[in-house]
PDB file of N, CA and C in Angstrom:
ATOM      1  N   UNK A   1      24.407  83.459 111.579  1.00  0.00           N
ATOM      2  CA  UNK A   1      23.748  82.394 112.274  1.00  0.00           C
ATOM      3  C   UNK A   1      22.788  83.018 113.273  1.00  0.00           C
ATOM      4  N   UNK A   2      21.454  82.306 113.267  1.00  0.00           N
ATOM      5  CA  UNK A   2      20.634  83.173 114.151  1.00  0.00           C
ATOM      6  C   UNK A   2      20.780  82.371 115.584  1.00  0.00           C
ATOM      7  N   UNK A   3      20.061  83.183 116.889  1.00  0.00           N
ATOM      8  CA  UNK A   3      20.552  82.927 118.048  1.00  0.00           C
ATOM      9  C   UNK A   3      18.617  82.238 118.473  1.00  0.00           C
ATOM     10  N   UNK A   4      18.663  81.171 118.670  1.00  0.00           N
ATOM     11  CA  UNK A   4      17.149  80.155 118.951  1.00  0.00           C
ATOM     12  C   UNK A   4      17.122  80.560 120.651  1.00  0.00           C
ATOM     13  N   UNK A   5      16.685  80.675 120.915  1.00  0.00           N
ATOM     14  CA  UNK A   5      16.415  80.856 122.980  1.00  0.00           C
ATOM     15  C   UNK A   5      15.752  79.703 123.388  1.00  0.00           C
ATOM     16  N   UNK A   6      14.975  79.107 122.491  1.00  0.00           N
ATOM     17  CA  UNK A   6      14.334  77.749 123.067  1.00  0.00           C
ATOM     18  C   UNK A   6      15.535  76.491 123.957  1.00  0.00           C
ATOM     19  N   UNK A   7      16.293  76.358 122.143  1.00  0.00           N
ATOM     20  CA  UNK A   7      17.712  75.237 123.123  1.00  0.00           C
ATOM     21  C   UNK A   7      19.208  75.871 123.352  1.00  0.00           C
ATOM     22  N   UNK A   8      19.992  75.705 124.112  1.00  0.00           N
ATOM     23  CA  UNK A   8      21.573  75.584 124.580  1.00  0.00           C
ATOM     24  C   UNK A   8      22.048  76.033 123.165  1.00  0.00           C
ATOM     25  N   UNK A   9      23.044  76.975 123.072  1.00  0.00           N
ATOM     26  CA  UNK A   9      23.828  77.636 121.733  1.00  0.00           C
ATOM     27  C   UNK A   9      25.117  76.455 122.264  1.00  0.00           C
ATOM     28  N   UNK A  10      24.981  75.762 120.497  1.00  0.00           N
ATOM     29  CA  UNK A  10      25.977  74.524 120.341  1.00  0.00           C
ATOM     30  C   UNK A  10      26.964  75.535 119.599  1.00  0.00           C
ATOM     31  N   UNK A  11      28.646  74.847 120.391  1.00  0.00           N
ATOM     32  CA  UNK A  11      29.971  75.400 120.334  1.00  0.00           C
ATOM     33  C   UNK A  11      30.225  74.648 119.006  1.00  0.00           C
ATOM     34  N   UNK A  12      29.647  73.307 119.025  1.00  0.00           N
ATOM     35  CA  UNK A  12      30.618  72.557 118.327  1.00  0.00           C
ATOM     36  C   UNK A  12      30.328  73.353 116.488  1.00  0.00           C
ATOM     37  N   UNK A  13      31.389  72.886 115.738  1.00  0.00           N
ATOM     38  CA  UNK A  13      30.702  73.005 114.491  1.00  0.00           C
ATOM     39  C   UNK A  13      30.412  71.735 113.584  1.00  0.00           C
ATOM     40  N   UNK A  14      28.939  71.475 112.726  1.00  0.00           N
ATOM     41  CA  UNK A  14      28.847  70.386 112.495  1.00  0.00           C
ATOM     42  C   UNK A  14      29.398  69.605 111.197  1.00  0.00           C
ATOM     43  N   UNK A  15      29.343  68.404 111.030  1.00  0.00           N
ATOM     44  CA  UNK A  15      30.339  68.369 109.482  1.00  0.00           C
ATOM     45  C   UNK A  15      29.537  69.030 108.309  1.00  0.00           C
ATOM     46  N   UNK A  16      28.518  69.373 107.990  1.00  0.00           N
ATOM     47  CA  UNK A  16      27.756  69.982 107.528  1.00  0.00           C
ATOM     48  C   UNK A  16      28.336  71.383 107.334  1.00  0.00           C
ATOM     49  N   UNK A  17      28.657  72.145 107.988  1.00  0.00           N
ATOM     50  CA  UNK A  17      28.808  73.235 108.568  1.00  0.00           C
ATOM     51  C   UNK A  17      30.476  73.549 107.827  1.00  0.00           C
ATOM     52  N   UNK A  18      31.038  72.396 108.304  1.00  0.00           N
ATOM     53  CA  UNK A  18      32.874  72.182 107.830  1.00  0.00           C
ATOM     54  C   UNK A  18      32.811  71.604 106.503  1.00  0.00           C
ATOM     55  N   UNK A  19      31.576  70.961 105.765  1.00  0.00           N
ATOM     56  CA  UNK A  19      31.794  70.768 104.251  1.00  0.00           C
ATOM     57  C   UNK A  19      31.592  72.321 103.711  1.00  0.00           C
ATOM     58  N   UNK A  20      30.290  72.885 103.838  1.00  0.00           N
ATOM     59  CA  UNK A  20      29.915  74.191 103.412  1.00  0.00           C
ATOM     60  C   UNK A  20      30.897  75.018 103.492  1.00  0.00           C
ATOM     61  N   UNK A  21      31.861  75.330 104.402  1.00  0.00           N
ATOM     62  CA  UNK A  21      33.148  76.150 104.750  1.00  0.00           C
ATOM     63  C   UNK A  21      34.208  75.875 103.613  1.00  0.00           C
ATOM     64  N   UNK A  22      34.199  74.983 103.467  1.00  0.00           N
ATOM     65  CA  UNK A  22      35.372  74.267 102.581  1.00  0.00           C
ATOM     66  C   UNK A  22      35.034  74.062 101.090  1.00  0.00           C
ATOM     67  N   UNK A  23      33.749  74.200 100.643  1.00  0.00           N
ATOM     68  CA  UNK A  23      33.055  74.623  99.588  1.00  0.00           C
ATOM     69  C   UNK A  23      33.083  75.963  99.648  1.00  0.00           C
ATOM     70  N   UNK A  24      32.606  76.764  99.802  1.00  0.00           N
ATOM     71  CA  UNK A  24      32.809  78.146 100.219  1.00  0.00           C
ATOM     72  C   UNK A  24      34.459  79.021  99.682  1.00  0.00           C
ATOM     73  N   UNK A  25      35.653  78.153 100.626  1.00  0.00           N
ATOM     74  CA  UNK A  25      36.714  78.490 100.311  1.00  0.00           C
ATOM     75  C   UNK A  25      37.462  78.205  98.697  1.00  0.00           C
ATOM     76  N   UNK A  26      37.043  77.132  98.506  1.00  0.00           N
ATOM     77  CA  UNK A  26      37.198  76.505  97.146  1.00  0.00           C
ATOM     78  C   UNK A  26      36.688  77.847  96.027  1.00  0.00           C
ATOM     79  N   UNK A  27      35.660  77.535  96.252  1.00  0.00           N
ATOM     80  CA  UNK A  27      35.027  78.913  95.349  1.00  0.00           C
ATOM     81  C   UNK A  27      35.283  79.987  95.453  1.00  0.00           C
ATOM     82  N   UNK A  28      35.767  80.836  96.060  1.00  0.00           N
ATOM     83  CA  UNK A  28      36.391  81.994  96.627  1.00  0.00           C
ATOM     84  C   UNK A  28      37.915  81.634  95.645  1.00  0.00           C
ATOM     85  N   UNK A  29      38.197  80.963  96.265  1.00  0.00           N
ATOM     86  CA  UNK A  29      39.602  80.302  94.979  1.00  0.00           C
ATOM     87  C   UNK A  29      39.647  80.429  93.905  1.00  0.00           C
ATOM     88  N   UNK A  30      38.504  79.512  93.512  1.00  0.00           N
ATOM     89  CA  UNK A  30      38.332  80.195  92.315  1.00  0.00           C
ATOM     90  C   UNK A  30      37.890  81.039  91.424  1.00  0.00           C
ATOM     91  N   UNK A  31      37.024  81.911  92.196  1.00  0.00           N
ATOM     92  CA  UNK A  31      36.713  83.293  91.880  1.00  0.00           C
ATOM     93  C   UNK A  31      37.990  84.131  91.440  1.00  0.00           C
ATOM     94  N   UNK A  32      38.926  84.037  92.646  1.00  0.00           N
ATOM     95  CA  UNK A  32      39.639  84.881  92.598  1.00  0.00           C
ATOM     96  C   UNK A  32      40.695  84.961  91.378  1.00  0.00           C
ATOM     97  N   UNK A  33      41.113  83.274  91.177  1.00  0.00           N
ATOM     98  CA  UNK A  33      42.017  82.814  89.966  1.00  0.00           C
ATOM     99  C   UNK A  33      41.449  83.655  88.734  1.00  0.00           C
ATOM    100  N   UNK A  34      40.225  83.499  88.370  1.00  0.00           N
ATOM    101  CA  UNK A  34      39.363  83.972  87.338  1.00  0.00           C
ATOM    102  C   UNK A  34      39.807  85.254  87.257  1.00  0.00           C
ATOM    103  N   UNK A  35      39.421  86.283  87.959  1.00  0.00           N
ATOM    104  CA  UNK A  35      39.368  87.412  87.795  1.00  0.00           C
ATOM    105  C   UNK A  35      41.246  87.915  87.794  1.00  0.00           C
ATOM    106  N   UNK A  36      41.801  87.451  88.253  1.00  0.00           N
ATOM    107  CA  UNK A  36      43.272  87.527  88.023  1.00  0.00           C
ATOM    108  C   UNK A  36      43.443  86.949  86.373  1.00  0.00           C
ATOM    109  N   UNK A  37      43.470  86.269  86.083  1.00  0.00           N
ATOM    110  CA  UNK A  37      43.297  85.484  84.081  1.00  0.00           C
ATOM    111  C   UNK A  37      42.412  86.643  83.590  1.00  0.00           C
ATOM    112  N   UNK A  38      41.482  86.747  84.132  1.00  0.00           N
ATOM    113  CA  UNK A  38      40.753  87.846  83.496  1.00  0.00           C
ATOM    114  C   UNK A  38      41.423  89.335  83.077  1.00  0.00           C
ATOM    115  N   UNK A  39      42.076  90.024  84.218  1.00  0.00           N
ATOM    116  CA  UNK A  39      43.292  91.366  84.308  1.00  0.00           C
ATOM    117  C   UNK A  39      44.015  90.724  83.081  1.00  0.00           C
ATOM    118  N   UNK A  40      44.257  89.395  82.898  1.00  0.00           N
ATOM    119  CA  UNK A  40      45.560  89.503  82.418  1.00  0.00           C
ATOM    120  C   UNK A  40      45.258  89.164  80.827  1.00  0.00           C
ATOM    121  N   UNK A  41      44.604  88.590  80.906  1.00  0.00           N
ATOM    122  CA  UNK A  41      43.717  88.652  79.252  1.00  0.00           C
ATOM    123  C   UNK A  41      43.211  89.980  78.526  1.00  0.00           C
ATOM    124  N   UNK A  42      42.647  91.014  79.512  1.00  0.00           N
ATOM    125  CA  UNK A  42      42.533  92.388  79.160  1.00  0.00           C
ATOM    126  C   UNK A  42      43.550  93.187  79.571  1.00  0.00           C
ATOM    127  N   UNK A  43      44.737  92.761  79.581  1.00  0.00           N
ATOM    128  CA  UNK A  43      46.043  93.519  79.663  1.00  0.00           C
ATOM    129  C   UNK A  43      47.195  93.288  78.365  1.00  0.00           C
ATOM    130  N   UNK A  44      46.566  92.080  78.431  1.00  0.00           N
ATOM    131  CA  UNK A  44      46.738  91.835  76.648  1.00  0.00           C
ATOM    132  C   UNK A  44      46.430  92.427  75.623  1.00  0.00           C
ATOM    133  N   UNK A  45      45.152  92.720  75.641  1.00  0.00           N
ATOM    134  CA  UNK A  45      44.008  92.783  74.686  1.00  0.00           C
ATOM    135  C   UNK A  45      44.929  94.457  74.718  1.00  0.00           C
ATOM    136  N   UNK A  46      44.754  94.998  75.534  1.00  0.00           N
ATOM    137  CA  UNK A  46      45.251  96.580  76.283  1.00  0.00           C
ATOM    138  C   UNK A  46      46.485  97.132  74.944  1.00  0.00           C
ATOM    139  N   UNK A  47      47.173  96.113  75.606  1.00  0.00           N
ATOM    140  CA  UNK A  47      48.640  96.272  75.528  1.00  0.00           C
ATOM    141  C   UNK A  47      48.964  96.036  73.839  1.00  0.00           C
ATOM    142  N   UNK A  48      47.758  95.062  73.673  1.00  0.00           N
ATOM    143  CA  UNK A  48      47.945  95.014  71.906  1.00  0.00           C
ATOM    144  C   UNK A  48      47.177  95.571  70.603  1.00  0.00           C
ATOM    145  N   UNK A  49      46.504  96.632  71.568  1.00  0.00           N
ATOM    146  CA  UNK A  49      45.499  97.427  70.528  1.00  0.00           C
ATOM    147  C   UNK A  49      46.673  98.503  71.159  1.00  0.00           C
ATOM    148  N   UNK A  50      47.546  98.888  71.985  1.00  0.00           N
ATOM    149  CA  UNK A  50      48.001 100.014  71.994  1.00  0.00           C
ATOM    150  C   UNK A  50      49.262  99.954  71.167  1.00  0.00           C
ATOM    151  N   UNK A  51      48.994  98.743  70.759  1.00  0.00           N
ATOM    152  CA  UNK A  51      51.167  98.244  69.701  1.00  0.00           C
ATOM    153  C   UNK A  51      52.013  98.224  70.592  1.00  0.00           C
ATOM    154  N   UNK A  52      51.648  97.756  71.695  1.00  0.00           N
ATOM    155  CA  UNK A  52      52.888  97.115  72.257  1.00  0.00           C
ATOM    156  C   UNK A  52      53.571  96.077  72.438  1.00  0.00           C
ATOM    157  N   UNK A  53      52.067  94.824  72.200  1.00  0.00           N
ATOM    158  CA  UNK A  53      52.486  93.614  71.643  1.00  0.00           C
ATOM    159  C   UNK A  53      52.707  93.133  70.155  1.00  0.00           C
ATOM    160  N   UNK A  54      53.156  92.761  69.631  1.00  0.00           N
ATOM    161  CA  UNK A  54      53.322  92.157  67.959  1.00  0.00           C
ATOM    162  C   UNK A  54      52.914  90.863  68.055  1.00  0.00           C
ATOM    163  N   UNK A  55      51.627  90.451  67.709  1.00  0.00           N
ATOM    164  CA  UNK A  55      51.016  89.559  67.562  1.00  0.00           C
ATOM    165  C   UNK A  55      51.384  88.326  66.695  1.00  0.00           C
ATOM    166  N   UNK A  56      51.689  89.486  65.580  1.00  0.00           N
ATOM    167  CA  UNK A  56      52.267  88.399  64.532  1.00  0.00           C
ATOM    168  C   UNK A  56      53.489  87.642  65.270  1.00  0.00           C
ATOM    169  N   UNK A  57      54.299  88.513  65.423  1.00  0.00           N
ATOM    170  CA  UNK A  57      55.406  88.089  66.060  1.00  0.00           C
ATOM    171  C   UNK A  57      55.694  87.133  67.243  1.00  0.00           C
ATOM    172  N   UNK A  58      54.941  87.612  67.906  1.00  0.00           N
ATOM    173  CA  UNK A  58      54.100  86.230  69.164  1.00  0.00           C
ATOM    174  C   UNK A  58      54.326  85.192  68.690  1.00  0.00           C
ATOM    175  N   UNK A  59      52.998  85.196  67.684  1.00  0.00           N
ATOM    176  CA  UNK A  59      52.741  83.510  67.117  1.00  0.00           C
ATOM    177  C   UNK A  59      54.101  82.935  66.216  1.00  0.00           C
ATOM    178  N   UNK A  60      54.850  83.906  65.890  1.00  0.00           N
ATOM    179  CA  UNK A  60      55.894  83.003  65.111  1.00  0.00           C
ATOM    180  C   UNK A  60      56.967  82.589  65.874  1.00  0.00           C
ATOM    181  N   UNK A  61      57.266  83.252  66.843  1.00  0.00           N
ATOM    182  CA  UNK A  61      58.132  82.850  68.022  1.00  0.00           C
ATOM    183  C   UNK A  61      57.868  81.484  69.040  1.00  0.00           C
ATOM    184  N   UNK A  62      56.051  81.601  68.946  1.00  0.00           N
ATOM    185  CA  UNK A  62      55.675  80.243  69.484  1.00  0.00           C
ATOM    186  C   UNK A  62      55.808  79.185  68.728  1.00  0.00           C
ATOM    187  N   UNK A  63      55.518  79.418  67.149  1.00  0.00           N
ATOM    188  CA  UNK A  63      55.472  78.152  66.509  1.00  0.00           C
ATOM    189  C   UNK A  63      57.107  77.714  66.133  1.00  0.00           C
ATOM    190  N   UNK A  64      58.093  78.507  66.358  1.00  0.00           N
ATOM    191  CA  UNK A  64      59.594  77.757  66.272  1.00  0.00           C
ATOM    192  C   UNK A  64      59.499  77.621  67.556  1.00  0.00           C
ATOM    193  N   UNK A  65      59.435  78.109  68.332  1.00  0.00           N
ATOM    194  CA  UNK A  65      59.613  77.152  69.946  1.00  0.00           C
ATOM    195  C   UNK A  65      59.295  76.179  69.862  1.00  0.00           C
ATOM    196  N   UNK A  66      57.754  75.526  69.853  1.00  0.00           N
ATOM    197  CA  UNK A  66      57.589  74.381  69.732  1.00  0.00           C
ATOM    198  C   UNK A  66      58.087  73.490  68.488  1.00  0.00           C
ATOM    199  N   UNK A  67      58.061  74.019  67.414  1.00  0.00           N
ATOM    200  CA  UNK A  67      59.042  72.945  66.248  1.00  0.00           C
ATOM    201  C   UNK A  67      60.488  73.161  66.835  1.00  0.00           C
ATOM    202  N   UNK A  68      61.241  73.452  67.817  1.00  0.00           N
ATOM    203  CA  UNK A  68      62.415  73.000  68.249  1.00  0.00           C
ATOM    204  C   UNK A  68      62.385  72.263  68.942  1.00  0.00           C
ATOM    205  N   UNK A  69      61.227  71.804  70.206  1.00  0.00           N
ATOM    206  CA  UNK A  69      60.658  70.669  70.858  1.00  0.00           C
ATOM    207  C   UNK A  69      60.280  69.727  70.399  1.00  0.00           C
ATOM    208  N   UNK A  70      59.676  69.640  69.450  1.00  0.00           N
ATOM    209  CA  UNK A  70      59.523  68.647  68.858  1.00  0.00           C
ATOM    210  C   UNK A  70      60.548  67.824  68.038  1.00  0.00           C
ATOM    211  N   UNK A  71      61.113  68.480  67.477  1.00  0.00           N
ATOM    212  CA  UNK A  71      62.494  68.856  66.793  1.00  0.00           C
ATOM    213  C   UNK A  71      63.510  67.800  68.021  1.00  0.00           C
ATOM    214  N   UNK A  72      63.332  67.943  68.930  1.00  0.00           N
ATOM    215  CA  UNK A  72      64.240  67.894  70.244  1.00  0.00           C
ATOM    216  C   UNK A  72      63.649  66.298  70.356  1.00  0.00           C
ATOM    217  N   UNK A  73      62.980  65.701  70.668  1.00  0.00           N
ATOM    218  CA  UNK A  73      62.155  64.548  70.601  1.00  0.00           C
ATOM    219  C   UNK A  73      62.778  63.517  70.400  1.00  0.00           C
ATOM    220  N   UNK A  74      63.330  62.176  70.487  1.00  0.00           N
ATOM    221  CA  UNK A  74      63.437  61.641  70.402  1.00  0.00           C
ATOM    222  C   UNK A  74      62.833  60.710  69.124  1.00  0.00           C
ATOM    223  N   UNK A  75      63.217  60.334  68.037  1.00  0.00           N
ATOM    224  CA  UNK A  75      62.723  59.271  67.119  1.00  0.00           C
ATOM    225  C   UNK A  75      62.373  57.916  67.965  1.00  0.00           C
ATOM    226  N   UNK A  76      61.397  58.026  68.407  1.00  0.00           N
ATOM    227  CA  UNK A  76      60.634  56.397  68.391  1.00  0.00           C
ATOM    228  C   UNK A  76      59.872  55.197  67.635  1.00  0.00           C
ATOM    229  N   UNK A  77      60.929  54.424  67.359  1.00  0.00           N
ATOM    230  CA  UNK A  77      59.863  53.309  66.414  1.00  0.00           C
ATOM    231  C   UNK A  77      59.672  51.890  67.151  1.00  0.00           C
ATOM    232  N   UNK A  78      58.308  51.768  67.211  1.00  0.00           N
ATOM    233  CA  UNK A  78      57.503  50.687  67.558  1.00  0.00           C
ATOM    234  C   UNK A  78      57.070  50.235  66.556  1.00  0.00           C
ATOM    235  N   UNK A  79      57.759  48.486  67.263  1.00  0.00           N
ATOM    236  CA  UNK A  79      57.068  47.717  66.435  1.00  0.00           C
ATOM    237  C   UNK A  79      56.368  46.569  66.912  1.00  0.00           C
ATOM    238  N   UNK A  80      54.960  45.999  66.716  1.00  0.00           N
ATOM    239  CA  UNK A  80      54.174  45.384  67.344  1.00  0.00           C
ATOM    240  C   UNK A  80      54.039  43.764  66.597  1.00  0.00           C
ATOM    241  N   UNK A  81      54.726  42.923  67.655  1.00  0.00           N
ATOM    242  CA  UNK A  81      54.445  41.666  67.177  1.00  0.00           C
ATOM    243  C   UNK A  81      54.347  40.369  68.142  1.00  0.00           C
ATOM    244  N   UNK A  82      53.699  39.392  67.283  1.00  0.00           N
ATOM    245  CA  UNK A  82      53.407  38.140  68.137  1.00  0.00           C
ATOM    246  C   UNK A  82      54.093  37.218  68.294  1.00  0.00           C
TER     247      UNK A  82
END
C-alpha cells in the first residue's frame, strides 16, 4: 500500500479491502488443495510405473466393493398411481 502525504493515513480497513482479503485467502486454498492432489496423483503415477501399485488389481477390488454396495441396497419398488 502506498503512503499519499496529501490526506490523513486511514486505520480503518475498507469492505473492499476485506472482500479482496477473503478472495485472496480462498484462492490460496485452493492453490494449495491442488498442488497437494497434484503430489498425490504423481505419487501414484510414481509408485505404479515402479510396480508397486497393481493396477489391475486396484480396479478389481473397486469394482467388488462397489457391487457389494449395491448388492447391500435395499430392493425398492415404486409404484405410481391415481
Amino acid at each position: 500500500m502506498t503512503l499519499i502525504l496529501d490526506r490523513p493515513f486511514e486505520a480503518r480497513v475498507s469492505p473492499a479491502q476485506k472482500r479482496a482479503r477473503a478472495i485472496d485467502a480462498r484462492l490460496r486454498e485452493a492453490v494449495v488443495l491442488m498442488v497437494l492432489l497434484n503430489l498425490v496423483v504423481w505419487g501414484g503415477m510414481v509408485a505404479t510405473a515402479r510396480g508397486l501399485i497393481n493396477v489391475h488389481q486396484l480396479a478389481d477390488q473397486a469394482w467388488a466393493l462397489g457391487a457389494s454396495w449395491v448388492a447391500a441396497l435395499p430392493q425398492v419398488s415404486v409404484t405410481i398411481s391415481r
